[in-house]
PDB file of N, CA and C in Angstrom:
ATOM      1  N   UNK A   1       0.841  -1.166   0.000  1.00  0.00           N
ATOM      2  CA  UNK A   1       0.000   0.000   0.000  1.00  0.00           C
ATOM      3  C   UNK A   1       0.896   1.241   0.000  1.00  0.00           C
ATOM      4  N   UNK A   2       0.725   2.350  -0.781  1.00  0.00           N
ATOM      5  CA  UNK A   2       1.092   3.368  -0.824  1.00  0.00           C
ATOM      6  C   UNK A   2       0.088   4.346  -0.876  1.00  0.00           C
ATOM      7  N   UNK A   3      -0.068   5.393  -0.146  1.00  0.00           N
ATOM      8  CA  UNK A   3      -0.776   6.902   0.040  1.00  0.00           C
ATOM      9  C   UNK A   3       0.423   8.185  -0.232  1.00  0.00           C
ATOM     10  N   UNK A   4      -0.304   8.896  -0.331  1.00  0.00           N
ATOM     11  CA  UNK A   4       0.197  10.443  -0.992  1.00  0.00           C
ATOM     12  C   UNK A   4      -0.717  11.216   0.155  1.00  0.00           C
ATOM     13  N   UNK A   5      -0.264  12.319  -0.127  1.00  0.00           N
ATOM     14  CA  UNK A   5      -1.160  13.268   0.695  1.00  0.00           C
ATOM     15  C   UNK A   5      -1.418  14.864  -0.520  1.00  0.00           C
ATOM     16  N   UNK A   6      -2.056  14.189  -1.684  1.00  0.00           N
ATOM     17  CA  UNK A   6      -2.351  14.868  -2.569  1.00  0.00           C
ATOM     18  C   UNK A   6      -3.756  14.881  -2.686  1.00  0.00           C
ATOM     19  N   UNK A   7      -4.441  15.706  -3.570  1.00  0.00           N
ATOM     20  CA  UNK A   7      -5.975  15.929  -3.824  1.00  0.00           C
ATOM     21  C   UNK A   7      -6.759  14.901  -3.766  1.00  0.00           C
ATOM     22  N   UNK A   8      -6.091  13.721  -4.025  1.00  0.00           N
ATOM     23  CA  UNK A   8      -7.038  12.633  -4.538  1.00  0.00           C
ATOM     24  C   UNK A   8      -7.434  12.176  -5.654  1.00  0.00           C
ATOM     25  N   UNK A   9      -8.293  11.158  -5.980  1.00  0.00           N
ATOM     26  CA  UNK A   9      -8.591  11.103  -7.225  1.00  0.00           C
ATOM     27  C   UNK A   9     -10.003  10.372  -7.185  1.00  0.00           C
ATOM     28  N   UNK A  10     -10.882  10.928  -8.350  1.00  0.00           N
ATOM     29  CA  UNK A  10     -12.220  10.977  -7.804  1.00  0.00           C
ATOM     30  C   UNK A  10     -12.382   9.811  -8.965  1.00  0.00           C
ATOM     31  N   UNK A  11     -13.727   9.364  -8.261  1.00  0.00           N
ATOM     32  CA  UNK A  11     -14.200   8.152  -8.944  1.00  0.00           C
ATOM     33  C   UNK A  11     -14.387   7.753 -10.106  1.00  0.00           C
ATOM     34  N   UNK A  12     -14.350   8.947 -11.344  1.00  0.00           N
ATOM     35  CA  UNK A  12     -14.768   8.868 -12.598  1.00  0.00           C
ATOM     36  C   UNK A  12     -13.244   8.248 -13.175  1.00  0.00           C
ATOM     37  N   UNK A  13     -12.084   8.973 -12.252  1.00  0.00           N
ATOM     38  CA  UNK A  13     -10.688   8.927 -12.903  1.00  0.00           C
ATOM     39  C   UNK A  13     -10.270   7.594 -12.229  1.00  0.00           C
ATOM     40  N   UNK A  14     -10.586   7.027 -11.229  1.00  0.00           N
ATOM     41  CA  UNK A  14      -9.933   5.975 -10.673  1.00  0.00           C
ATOM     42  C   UNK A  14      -9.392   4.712 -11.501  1.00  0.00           C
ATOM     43  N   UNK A  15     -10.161   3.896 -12.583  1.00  0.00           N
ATOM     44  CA  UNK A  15      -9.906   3.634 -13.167  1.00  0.00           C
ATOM     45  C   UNK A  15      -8.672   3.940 -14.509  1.00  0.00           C
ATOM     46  N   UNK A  16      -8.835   4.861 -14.770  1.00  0.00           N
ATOM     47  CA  UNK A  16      -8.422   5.481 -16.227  1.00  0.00           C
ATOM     48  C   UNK A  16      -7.011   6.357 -15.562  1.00  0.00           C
ATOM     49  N   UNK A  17      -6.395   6.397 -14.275  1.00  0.00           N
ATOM     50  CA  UNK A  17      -5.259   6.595 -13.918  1.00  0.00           C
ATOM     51  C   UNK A  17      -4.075   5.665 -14.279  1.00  0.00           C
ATOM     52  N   UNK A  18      -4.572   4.423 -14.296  1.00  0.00           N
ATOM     53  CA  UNK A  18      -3.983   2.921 -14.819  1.00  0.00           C
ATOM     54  C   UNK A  18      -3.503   3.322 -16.292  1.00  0.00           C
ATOM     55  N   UNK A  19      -4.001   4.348 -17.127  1.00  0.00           N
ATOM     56  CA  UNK A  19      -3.402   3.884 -18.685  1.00  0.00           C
ATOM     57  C   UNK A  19      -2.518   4.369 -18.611  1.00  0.00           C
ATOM     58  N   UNK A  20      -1.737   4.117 -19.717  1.00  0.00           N
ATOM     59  CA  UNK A  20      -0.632   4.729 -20.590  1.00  0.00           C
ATOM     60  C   UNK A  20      -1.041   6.505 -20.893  1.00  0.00           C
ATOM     61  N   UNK A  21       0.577   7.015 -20.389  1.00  0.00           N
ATOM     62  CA  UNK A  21       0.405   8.623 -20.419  1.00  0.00           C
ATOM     63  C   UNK A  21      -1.221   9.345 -20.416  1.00  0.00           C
ATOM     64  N   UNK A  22      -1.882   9.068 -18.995  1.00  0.00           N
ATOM     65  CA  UNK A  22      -2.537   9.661 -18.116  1.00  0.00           C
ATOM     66  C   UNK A  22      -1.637  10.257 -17.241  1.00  0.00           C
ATOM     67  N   UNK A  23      -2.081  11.697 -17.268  1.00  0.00           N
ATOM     68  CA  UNK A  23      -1.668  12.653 -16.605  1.00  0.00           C
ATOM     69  C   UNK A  23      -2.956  13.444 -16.050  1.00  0.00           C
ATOM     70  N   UNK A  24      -3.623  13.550 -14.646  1.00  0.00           N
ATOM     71  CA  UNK A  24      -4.494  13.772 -13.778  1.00  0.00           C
ATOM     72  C   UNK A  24      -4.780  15.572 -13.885  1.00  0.00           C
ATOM     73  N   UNK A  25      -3.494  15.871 -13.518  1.00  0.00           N
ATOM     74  CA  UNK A  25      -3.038  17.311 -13.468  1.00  0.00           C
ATOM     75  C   UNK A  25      -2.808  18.073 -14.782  1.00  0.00           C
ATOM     76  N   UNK A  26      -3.888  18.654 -15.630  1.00  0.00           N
ATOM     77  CA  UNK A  26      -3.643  19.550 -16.739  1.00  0.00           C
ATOM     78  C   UNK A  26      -2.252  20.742 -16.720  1.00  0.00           C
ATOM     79  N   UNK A  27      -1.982  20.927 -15.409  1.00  0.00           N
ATOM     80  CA  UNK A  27      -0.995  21.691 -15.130  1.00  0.00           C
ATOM     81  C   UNK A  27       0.264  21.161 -14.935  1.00  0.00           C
ATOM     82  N   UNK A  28       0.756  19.740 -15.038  1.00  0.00           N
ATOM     83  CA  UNK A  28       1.707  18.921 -15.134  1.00  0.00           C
ATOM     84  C   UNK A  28       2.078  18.142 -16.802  1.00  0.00           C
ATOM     85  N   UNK A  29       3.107  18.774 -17.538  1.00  0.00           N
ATOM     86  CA  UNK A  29       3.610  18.504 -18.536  1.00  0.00           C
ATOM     87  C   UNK A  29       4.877  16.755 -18.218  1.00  0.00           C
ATOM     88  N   UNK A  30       5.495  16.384 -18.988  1.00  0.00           N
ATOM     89  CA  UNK A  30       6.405  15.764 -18.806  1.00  0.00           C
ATOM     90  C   UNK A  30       7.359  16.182 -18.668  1.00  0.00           C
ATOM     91  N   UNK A  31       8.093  17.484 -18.574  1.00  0.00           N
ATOM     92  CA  UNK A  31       9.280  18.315 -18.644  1.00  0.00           C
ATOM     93  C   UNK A  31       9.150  18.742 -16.680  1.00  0.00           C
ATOM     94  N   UNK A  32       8.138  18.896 -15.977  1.00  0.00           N
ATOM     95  CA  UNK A  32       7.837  19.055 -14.416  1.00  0.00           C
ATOM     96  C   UNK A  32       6.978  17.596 -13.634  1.00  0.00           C
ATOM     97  N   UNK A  33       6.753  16.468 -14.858  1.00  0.00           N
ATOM     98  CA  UNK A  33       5.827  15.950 -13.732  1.00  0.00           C
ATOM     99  C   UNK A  33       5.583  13.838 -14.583  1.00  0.00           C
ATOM    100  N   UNK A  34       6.975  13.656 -15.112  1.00  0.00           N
ATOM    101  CA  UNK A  34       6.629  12.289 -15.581  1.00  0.00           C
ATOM    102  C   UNK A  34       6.026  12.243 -16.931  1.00  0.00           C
ATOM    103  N   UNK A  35       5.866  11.040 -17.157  1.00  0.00           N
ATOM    104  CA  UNK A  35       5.435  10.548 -18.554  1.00  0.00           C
ATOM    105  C   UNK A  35       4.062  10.075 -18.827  1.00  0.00           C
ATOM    106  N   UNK A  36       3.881   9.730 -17.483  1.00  0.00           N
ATOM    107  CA  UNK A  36       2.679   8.833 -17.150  1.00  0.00           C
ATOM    108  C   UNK A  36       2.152   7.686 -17.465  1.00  0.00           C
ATOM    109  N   UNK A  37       3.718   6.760 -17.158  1.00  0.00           N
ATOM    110  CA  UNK A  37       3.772   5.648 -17.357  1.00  0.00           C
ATOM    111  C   UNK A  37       3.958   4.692 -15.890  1.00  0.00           C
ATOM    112  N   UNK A  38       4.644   5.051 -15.215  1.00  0.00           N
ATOM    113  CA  UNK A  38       4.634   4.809 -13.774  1.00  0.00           C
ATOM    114  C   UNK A  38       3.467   3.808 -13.474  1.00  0.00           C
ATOM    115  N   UNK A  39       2.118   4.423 -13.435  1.00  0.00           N
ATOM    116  CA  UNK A  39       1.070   3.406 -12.420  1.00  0.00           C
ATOM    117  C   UNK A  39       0.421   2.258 -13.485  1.00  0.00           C
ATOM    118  N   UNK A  40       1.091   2.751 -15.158  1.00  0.00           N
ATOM    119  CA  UNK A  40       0.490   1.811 -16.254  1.00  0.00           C
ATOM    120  C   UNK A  40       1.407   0.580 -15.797  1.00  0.00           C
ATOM    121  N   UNK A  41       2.616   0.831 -15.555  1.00  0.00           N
ATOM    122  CA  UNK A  41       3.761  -0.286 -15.907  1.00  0.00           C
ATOM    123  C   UNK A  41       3.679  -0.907 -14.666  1.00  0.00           C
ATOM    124  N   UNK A  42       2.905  -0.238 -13.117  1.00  0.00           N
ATOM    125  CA  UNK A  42       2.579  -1.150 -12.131  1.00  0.00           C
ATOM    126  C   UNK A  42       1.504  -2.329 -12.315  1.00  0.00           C
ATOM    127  N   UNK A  43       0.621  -1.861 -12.516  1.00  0.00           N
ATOM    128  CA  UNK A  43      -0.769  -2.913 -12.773  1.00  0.00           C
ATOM    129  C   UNK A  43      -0.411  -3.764 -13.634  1.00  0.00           C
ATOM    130  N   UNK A  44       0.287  -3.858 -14.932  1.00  0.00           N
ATOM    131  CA  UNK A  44       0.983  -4.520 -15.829  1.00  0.00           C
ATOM    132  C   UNK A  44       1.867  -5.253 -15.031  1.00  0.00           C
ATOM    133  N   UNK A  45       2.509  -5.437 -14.556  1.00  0.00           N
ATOM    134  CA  UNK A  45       3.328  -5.761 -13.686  1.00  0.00           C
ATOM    135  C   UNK A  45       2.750  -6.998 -12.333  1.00  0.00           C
ATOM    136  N   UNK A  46       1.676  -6.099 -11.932  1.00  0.00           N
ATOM    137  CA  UNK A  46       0.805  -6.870 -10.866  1.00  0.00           C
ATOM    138  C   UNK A  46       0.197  -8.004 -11.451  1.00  0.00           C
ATOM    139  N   UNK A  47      -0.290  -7.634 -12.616  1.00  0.00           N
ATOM    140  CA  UNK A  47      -1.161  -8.330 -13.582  1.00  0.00           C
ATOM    141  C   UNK A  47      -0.894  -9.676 -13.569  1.00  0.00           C
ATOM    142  N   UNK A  48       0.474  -9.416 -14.270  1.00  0.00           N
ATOM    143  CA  UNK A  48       1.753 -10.507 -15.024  1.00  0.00           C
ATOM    144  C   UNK A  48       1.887 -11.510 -13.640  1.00  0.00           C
ATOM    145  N   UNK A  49       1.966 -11.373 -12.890  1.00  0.00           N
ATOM    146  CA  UNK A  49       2.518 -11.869 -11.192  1.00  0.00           C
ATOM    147  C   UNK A  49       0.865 -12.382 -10.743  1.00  0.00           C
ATOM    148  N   UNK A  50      -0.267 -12.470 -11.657  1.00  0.00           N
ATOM    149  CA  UNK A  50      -1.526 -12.906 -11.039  1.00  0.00           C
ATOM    150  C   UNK A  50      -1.959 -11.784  -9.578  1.00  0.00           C
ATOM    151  N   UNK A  51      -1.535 -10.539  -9.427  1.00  0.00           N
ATOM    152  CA  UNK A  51      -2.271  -9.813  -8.302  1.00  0.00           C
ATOM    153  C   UNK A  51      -2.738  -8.568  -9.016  1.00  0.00           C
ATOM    154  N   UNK A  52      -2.988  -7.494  -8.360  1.00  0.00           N
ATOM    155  CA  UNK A  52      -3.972  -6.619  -8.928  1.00  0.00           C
ATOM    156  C   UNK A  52      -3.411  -5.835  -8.180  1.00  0.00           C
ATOM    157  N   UNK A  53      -4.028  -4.476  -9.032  1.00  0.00           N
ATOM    158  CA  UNK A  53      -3.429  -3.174  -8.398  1.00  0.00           C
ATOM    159  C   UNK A  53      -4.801  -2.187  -8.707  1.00  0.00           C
ATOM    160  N   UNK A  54      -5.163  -1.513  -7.363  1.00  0.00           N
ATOM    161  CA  UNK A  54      -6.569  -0.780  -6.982  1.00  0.00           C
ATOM    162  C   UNK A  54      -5.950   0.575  -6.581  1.00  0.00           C
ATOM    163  N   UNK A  55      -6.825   1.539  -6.456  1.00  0.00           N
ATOM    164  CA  UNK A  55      -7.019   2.719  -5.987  1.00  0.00           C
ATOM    165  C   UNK A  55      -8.208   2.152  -5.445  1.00  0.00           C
ATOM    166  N   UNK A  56      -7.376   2.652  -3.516  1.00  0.00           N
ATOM    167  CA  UNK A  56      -9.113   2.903  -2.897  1.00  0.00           C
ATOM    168  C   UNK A  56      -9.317   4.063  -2.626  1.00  0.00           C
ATOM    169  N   UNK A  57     -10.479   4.249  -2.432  1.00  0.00           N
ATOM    170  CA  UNK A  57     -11.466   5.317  -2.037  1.00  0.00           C
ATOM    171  C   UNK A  57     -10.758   6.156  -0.379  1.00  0.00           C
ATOM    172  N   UNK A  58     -10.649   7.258  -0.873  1.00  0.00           N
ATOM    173  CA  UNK A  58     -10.462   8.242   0.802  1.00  0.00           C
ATOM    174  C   UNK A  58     -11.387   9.250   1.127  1.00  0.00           C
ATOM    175  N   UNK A  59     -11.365   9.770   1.656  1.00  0.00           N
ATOM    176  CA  UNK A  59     -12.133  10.856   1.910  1.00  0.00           C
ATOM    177  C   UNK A  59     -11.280  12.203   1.384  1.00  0.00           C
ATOM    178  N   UNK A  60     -12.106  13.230   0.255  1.00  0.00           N
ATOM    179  CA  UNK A  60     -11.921  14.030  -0.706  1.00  0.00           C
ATOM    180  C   UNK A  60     -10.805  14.789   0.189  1.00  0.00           C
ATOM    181  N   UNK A  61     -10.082  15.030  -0.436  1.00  0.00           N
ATOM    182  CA  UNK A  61      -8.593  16.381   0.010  1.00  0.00           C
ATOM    183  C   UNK A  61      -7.868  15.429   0.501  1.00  0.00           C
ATOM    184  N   UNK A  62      -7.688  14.187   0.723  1.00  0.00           N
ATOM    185  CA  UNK A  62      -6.878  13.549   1.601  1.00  0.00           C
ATOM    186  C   UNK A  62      -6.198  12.239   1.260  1.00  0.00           C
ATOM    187  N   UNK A  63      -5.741  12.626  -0.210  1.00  0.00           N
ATOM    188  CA  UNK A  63      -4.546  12.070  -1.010  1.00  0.00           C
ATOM    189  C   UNK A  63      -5.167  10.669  -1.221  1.00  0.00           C
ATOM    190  N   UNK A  64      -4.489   9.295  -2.297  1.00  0.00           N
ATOM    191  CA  UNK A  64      -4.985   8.752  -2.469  1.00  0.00           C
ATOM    192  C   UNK A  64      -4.077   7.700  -1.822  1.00  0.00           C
ATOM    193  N   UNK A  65      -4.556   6.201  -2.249  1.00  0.00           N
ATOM    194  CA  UNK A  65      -4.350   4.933  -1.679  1.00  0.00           C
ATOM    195  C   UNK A  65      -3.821   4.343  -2.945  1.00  0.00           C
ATOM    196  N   UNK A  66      -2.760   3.313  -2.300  1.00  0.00           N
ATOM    197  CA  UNK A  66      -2.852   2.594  -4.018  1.00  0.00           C
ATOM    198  C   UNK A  66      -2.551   1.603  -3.592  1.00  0.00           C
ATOM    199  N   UNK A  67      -3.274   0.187  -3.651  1.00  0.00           N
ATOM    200  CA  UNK A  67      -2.855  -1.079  -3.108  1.00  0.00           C
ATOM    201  C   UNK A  67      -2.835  -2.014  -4.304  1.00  0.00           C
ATOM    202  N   UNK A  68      -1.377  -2.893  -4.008  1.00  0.00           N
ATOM    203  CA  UNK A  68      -1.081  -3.838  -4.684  1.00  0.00           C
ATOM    204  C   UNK A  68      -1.094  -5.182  -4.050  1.00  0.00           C
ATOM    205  N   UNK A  69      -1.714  -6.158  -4.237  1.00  0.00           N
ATOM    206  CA  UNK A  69      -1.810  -7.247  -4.125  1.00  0.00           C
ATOM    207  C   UNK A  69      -0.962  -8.393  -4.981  1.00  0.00           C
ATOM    208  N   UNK A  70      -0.521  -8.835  -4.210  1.00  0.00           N
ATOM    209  CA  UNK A  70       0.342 -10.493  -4.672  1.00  0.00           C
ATOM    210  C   UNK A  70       0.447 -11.670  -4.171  1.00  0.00           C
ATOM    211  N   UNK A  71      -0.076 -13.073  -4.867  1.00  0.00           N
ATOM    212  CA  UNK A  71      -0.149 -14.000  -4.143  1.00  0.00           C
ATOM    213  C   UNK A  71       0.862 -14.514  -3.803  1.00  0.00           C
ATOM    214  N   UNK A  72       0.805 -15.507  -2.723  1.00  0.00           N
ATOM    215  CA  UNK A  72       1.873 -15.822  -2.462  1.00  0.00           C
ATOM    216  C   UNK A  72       1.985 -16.896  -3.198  1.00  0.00           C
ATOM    217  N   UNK A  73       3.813 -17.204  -3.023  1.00  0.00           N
ATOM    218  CA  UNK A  73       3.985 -18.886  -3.911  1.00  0.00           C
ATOM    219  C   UNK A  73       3.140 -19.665  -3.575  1.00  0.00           C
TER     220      UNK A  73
END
């Protein structure tokens, strides 16, 4: 599990944070703020390994959650 203590991310985007070069922040280019490949190449990753990778739900202003799951051997 990893949290931020950023805006959050609201339910419409929760999903669609997972793709390829999604960038949340209109005010974040790749020259100040990534490629927006990062959380694609996690879930891909989780995927591949049979676990999953979620955004849960917080309460609004109070950054998000990001849990990865992996089974064990």
């Amino acid at each position: 599990m990893v949290t931020d203590d950023g805006p959050g991310i609201t339910e419409p985007d929760r999903e669609r944070v997972w793709d390829r070069f999604v960038r949340l922040d209109d005010a974040r280019s790749r020259a100040s703020g990534g490629s927006g490949l990062g959380l694609a190449i996690t879930r891909e990753l989780a995927l591949a390994h049979g676990g999953t990778a979620t955004v849960v739900e917080r309460a609004p202003g109070s950054g998000a959650e990001f849990v990865i799951r992996l089974p064990l051997a």
